[in-house]
N, C-alpha and C. Protein backbone atom coordinates (compact mmCIF):
# COMPACT_ATOMS: atom_id res chain seq x y z
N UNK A 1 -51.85 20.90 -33.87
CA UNK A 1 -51.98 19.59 -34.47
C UNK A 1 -50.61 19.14 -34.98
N UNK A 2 -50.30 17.86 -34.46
CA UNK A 2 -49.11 17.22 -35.06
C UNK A 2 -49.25 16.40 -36.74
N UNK A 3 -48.72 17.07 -37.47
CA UNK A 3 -48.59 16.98 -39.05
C UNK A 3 -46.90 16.50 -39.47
N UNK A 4 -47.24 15.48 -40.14
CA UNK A 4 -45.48 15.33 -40.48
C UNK A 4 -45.97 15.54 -41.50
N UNK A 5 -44.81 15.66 -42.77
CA UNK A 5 -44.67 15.93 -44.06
C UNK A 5 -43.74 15.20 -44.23
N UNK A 6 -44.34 14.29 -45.49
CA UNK A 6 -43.36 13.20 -46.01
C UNK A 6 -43.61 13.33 -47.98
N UNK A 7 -42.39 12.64 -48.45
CA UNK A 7 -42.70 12.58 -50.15
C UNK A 7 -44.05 11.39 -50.37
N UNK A 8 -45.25 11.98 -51.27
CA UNK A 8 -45.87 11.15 -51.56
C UNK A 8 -45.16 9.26 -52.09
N UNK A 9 -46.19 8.62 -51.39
CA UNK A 9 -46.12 7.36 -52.03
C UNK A 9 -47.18 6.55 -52.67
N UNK A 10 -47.17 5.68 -53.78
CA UNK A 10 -48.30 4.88 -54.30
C UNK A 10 -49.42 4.88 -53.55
N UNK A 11 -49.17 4.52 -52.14
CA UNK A 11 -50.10 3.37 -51.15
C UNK A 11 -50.67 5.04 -50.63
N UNK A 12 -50.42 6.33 -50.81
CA UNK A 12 -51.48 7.49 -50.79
C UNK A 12 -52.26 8.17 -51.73
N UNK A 13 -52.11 7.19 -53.08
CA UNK A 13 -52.83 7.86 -54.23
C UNK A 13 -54.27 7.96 -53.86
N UNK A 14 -54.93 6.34 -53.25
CA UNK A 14 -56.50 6.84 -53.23
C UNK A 14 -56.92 8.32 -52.18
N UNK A 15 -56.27 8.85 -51.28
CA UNK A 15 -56.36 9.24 -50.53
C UNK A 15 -55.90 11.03 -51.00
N UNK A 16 -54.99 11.09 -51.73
CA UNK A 16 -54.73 12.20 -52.09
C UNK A 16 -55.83 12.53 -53.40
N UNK A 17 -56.29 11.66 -54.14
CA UNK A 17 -57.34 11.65 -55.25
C UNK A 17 -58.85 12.16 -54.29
N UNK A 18 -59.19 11.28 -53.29
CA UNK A 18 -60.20 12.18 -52.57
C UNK A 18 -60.05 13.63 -52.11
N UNK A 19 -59.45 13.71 -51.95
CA UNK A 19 -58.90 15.30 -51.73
C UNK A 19 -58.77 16.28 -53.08
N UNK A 20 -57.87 15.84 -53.74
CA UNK A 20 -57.80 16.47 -55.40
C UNK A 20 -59.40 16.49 -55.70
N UNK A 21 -60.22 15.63 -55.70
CA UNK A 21 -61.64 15.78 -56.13
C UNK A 21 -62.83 16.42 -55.57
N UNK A 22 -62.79 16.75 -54.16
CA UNK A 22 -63.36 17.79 -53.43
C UNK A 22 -62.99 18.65 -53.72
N UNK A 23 -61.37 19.14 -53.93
CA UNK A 23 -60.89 20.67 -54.04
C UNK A 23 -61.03 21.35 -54.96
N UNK A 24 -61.22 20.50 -56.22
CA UNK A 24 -61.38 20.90 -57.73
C UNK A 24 -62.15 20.62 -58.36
N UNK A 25 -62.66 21.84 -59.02
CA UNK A 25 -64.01 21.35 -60.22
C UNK A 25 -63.31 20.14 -61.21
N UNK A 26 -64.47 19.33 -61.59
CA UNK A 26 -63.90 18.38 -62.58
C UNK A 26 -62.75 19.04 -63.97
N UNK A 27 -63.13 19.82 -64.45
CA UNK A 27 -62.33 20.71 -65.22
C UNK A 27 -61.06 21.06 -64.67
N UNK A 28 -61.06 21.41 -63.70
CA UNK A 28 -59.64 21.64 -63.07
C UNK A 28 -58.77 20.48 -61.90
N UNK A 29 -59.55 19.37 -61.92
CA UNK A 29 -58.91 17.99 -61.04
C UNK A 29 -57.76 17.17 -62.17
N UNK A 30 -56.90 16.60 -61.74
CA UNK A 30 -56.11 15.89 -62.27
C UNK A 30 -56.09 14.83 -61.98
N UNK A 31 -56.46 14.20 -63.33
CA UNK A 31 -56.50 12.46 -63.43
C UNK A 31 -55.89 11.22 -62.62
N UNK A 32 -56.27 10.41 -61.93
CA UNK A 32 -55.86 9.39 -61.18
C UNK A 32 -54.18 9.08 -61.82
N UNK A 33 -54.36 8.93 -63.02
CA UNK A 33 -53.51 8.64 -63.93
C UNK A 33 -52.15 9.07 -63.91
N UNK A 34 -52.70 11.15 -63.98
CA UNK A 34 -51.92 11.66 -63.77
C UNK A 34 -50.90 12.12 -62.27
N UNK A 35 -51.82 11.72 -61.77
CA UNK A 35 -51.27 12.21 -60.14
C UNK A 35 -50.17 10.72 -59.96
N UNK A 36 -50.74 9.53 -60.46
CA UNK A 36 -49.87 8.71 -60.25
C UNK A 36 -48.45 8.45 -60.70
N UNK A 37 -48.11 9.78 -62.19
CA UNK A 37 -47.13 9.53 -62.88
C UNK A 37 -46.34 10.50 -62.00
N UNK A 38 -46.97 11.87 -61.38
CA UNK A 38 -46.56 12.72 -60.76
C UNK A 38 -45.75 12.47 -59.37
N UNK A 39 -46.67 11.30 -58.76
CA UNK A 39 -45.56 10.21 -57.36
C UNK A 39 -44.54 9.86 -57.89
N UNK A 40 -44.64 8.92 -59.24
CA UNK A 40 -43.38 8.52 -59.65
C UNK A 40 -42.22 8.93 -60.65
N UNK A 41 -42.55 10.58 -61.18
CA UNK A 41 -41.77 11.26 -61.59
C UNK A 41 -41.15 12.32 -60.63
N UNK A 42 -42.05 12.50 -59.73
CA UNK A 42 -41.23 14.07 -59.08
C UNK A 42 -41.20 13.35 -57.28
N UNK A 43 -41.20 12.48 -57.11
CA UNK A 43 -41.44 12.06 -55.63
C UNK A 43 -40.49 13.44 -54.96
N UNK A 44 -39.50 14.02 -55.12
CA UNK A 44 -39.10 14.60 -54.49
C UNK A 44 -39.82 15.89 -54.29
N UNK A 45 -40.88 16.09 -55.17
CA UNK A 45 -41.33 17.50 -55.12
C UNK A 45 -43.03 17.11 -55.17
N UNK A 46 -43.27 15.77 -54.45
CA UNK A 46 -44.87 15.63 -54.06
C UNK A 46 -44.92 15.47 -52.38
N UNK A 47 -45.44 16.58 -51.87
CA UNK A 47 -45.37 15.92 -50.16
C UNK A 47 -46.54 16.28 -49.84
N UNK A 48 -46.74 15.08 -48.79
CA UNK A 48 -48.13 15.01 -48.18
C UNK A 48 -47.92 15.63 -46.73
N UNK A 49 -49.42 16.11 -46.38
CA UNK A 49 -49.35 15.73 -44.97
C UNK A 49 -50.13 15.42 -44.32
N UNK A 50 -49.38 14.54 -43.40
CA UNK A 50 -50.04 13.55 -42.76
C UNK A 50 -50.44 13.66 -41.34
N UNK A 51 -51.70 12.96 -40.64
CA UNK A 51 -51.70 12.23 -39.42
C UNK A 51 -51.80 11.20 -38.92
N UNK A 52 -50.90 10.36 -38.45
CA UNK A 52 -50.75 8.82 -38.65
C UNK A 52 -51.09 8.45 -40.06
N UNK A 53 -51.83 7.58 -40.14
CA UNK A 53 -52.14 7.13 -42.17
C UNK A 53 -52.59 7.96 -42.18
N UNK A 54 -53.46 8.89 -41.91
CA UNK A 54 -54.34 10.33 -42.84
C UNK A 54 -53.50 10.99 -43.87
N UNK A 55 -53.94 10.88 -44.73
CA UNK A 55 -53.09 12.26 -45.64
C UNK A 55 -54.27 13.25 -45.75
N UNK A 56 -53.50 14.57 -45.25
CA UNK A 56 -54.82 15.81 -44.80
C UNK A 56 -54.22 16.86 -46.18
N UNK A 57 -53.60 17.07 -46.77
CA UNK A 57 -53.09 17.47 -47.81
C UNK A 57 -52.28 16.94 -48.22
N UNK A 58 -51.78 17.77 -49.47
CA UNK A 58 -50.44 17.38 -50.06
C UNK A 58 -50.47 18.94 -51.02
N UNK A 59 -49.39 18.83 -52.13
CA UNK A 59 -48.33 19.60 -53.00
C UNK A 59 -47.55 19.57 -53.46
N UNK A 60 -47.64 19.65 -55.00
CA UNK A 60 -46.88 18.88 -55.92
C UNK A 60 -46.80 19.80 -56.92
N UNK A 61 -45.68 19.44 -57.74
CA UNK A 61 -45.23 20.64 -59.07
C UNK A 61 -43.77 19.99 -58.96
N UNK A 62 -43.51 20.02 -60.50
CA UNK A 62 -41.63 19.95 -60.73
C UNK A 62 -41.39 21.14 -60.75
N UNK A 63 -39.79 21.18 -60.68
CA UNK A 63 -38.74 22.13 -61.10
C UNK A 63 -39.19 22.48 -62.40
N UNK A 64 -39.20 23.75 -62.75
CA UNK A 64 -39.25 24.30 -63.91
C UNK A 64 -37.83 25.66 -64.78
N UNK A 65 -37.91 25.54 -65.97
CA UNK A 65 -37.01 26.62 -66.49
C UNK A 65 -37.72 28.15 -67.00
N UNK A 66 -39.02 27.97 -66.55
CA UNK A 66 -39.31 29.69 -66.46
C UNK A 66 -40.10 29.93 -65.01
N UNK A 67 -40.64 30.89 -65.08
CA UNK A 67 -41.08 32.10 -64.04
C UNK A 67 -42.21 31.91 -63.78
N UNK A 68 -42.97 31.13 -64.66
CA UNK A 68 -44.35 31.12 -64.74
C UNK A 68 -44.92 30.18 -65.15
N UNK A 69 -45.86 29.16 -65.29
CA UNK A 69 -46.30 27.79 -65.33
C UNK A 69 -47.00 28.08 -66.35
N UNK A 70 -46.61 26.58 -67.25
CA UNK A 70 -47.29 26.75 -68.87
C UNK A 70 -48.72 25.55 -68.74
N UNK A 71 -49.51 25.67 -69.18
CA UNK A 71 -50.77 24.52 -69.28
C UNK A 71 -50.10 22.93 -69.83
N UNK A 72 -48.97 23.10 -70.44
CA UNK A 72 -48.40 21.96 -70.41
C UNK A 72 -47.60 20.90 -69.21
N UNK A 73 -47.74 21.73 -68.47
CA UNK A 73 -47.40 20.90 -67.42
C UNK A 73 -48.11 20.46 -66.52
N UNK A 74 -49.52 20.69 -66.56
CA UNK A 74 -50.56 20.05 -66.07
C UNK A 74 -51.20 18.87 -66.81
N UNK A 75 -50.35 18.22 -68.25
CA UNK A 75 -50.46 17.10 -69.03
C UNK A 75 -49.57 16.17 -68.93
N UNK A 76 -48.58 16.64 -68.50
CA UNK A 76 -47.67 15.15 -68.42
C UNK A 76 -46.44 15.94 -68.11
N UNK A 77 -46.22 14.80 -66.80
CA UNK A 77 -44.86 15.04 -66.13
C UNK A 77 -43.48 14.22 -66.72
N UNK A 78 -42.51 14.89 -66.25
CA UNK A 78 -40.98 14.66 -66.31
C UNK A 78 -40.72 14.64 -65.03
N UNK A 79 -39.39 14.16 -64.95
CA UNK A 79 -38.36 14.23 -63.85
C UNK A 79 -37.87 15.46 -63.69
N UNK A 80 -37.83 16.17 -61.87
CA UNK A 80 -36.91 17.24 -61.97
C UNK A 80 -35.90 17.56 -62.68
N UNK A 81 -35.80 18.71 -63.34
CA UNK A 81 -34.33 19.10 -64.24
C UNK A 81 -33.57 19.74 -63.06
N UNK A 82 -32.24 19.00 -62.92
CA UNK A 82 -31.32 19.33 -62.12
C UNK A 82 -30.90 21.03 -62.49
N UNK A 83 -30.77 22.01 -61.77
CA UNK A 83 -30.09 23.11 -61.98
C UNK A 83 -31.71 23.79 -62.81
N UNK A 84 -33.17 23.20 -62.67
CA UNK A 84 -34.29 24.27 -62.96
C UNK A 84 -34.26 25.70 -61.62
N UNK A 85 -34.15 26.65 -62.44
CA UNK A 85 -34.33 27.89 -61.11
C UNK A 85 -35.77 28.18 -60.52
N UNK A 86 -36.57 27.38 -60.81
CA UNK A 86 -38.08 27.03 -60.24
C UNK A 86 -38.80 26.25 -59.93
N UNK A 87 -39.13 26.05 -59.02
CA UNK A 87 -40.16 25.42 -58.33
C UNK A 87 -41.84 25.53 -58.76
N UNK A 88 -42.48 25.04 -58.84
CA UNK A 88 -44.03 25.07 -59.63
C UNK A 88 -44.88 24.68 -58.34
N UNK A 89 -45.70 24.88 -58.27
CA UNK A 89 -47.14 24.13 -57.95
C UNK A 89 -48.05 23.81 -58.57
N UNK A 90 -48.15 22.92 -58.84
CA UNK A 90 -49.38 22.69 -59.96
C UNK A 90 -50.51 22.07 -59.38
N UNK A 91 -50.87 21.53 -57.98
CA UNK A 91 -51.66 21.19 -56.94
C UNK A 91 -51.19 21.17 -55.70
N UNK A 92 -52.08 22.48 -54.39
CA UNK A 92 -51.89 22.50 -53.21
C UNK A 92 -53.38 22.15 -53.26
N UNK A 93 -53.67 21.06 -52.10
CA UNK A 93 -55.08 21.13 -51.58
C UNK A 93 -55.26 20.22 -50.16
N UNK A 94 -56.19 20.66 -49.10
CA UNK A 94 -56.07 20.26 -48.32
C UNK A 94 -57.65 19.61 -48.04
N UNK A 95 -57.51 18.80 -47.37
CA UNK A 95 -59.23 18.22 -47.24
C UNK A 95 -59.95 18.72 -46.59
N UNK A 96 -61.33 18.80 -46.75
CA UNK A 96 -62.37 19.77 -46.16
C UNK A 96 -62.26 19.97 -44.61
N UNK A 97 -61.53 18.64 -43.91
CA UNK A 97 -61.97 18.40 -42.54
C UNK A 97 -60.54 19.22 -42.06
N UNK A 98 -59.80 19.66 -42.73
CA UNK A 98 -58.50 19.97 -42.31
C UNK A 98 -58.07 21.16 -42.75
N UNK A 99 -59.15 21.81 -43.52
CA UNK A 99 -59.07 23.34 -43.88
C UNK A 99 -59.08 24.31 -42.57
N UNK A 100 -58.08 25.84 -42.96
CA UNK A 100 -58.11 26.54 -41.78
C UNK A 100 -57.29 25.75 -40.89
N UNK A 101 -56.44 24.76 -40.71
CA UNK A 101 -55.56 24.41 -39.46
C UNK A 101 -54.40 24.66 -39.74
N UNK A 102 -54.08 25.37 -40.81
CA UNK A 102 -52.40 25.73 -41.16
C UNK A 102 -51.73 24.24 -42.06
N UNK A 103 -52.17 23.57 -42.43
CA UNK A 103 -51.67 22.73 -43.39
C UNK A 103 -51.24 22.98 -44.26
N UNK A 104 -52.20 23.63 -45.28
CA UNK A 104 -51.75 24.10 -46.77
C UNK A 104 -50.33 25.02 -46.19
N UNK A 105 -49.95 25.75 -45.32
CA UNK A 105 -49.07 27.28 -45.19
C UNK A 105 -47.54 26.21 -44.89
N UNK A 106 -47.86 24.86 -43.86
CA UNK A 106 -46.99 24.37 -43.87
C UNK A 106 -46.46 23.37 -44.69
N UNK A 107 -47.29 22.77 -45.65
CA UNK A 107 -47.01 21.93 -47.11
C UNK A 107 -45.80 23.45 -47.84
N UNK A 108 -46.75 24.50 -48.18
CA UNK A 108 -46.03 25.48 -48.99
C UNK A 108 -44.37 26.01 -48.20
N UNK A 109 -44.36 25.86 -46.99
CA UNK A 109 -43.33 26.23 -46.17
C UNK A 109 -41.89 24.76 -46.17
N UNK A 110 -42.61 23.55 -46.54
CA UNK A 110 -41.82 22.52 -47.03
C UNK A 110 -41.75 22.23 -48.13
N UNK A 111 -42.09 22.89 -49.23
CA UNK A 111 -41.47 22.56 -50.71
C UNK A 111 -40.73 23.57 -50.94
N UNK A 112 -40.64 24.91 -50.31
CA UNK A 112 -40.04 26.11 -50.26
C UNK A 112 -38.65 25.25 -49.62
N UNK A 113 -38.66 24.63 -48.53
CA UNK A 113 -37.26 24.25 -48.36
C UNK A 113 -36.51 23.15 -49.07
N UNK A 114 -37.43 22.41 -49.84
CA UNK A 114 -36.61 21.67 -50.93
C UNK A 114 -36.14 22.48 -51.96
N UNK A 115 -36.79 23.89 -52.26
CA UNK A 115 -36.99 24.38 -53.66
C UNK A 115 -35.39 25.33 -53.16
N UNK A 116 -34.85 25.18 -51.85
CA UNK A 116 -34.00 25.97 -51.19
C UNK A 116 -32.86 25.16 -51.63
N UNK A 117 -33.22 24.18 -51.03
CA UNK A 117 -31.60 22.84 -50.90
C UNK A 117 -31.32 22.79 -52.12
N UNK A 118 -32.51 23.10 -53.88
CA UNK A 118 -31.65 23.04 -54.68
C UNK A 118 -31.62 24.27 -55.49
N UNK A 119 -31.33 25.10 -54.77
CA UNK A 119 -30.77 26.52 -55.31
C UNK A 119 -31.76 27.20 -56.35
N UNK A 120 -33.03 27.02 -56.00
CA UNK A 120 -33.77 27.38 -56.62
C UNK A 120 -33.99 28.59 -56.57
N UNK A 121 -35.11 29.59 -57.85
CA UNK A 121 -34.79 31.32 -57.01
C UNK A 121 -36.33 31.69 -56.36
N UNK A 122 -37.49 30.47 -57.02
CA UNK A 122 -38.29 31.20 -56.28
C UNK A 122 -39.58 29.74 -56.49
N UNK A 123 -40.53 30.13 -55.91
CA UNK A 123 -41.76 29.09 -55.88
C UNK A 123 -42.80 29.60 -56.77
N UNK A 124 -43.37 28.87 -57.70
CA UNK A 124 -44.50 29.53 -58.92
C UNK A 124 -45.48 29.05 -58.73
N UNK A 125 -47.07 29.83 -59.02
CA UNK A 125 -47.97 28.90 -59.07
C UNK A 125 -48.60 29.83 -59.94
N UNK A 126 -50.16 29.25 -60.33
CA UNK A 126 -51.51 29.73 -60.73
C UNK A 126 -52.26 29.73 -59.64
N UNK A 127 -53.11 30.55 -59.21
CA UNK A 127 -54.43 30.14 -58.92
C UNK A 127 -55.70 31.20 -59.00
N UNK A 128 -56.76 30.80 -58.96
CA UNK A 128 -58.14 31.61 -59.08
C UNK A 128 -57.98 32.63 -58.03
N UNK A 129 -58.53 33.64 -58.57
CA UNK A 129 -58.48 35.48 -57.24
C UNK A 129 -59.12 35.21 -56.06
N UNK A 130 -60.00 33.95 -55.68
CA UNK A 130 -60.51 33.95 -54.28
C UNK A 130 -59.26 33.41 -53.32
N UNK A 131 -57.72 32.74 -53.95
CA UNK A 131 -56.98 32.21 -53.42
C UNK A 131 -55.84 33.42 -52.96
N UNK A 132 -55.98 34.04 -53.94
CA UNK A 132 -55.00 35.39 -54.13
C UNK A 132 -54.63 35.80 -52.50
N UNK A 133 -55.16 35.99 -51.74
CA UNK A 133 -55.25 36.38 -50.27
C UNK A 133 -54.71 35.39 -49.46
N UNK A 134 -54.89 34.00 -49.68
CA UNK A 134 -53.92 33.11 -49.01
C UNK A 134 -52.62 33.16 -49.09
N UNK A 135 -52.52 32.68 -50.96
CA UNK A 135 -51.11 32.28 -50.82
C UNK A 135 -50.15 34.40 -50.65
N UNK A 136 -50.96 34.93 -50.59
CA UNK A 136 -50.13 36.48 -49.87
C UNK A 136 -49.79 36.87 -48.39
N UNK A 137 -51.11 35.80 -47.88
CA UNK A 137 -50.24 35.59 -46.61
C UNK A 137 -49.29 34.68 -46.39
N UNK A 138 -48.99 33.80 -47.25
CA UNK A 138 -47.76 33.02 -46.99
C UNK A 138 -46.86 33.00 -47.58
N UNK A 139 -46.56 34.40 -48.46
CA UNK A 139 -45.27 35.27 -48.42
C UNK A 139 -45.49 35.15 -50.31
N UNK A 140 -46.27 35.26 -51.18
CA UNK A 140 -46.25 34.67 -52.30
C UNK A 140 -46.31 36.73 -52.89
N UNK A 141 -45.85 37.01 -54.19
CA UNK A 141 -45.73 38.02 -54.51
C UNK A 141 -47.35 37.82 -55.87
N UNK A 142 -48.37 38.55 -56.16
CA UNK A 142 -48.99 38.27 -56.78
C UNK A 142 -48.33 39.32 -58.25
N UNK A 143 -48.10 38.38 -59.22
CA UNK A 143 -47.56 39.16 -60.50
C UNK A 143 -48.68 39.01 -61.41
N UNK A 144 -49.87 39.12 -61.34
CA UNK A 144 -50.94 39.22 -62.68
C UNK A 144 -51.70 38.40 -62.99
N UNK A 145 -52.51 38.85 -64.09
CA UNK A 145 -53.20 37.61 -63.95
C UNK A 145 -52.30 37.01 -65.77
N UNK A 146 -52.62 35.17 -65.08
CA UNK A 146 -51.56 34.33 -65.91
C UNK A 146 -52.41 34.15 -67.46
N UNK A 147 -51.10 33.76 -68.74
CA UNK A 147 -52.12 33.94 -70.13
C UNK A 147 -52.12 31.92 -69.99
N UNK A 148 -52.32 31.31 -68.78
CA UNK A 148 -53.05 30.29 -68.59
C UNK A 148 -54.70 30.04 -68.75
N UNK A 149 -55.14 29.10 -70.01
CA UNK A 149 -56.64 28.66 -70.14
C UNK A 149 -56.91 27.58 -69.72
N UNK A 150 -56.29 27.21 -68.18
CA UNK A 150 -56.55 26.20 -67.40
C UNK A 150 -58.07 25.92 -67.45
N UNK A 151 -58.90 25.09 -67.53
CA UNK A 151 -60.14 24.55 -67.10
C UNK A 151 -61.30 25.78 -67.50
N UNK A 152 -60.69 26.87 -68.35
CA UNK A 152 -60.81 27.67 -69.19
C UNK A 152 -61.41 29.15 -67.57
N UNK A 153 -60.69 28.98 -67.02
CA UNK A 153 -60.80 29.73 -65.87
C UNK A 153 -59.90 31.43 -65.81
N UNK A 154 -59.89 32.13 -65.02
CA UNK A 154 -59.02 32.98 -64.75
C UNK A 154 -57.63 33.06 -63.83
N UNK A 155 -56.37 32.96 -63.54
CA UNK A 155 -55.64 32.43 -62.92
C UNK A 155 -54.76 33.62 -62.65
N UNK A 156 -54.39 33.50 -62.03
CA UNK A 156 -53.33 35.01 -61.57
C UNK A 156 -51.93 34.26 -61.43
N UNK A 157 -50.55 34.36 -61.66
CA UNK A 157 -49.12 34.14 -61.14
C UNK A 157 -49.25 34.79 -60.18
N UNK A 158 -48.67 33.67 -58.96
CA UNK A 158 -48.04 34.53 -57.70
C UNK A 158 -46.74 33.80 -57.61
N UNK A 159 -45.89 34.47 -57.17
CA UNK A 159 -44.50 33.88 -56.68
C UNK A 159 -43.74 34.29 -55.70
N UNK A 160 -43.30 32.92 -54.80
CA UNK A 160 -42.45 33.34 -53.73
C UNK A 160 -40.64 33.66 -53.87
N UNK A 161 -40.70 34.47 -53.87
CA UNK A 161 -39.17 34.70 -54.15
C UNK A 161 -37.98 33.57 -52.43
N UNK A 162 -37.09 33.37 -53.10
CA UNK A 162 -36.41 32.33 -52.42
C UNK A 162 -34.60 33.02 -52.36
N UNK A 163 -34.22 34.26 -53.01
CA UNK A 163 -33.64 34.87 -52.78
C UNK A 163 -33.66 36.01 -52.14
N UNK A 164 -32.54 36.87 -51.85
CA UNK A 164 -32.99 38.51 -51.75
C UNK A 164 -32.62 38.68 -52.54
């Protein structure tokens, strides 16, 4: 399947919001609100992907200055900090009809090369232990489970290292 990957824009919020809302329990979805401040704070670190207009996923997270993602940054975004040594995810999700085609592996395989161009050391996320097995096949190191009370859930750190 031919997929480009481009930086989110406005005119894909309704479209990435259907997706954010299938993928996530209400407790763990992020607000119209918020996803919209997230296009226009981090455009460089929100990319979709697409087929023709479809947006079949996306993946988004700023630059961060630790190792590990705090619950505060799933409340309100900033602008990348120039010279952060991390990369975040704070939403990968792909739509039901487009699960299993390698989307999500290649969204994560293109923020890994932005998180490259700016000398970043590695890619961070959370997610629940049924995910644990994905993002390990797509090179992610699982470090524990996180002292995140996201959506009051269980969350493990995994991280892709971006150095040797």
């Amino acid at each position: 399947m031919t997929v480009t990957i481009t930086n989110a824009q406005a005119t894909d919020l309704m479209q990435i919001m259907a997706i954010e809302n299938a993928g996530f329990s209400a407790a763990e979805a992020a607000s119209k609100a918020s996803m919209a401040e997230r296009i226009q704070q981090i455009p460089d670190t929100f990319l979709v992907a697409k087929q023709g207009v479809d947006v079949l996923g996306y993946v988004v997270g700023p630059a961060f200055d630790r190792r590990y993602l705090t619950d505060d940054l799933f409340a309100k975004s900033t602008p990348n900090a120039t010279g952060a040594p991390y990369q975040t995810v704070l939403s990968l999700a792909v739509s039901l009809q487009h699960q299993g085609e390698g989307v999500g592996g290649q969204l994560l395989t293109a923020l890994a090369k932005v998180a490259r161009q700016e000398n970043r050391q590695a890619v961070t996320l959370t997610c629940l232990k049924r995910l644990v097995p994905f993002y390990e096949a797509n090179g992610f190191v699982n470090e524990g489970v996180s002292a995140s009370g996201h959506a009051g859930e269980t969350w493990y750190n995994l991280v892709l290292p971006l150095t040797d």
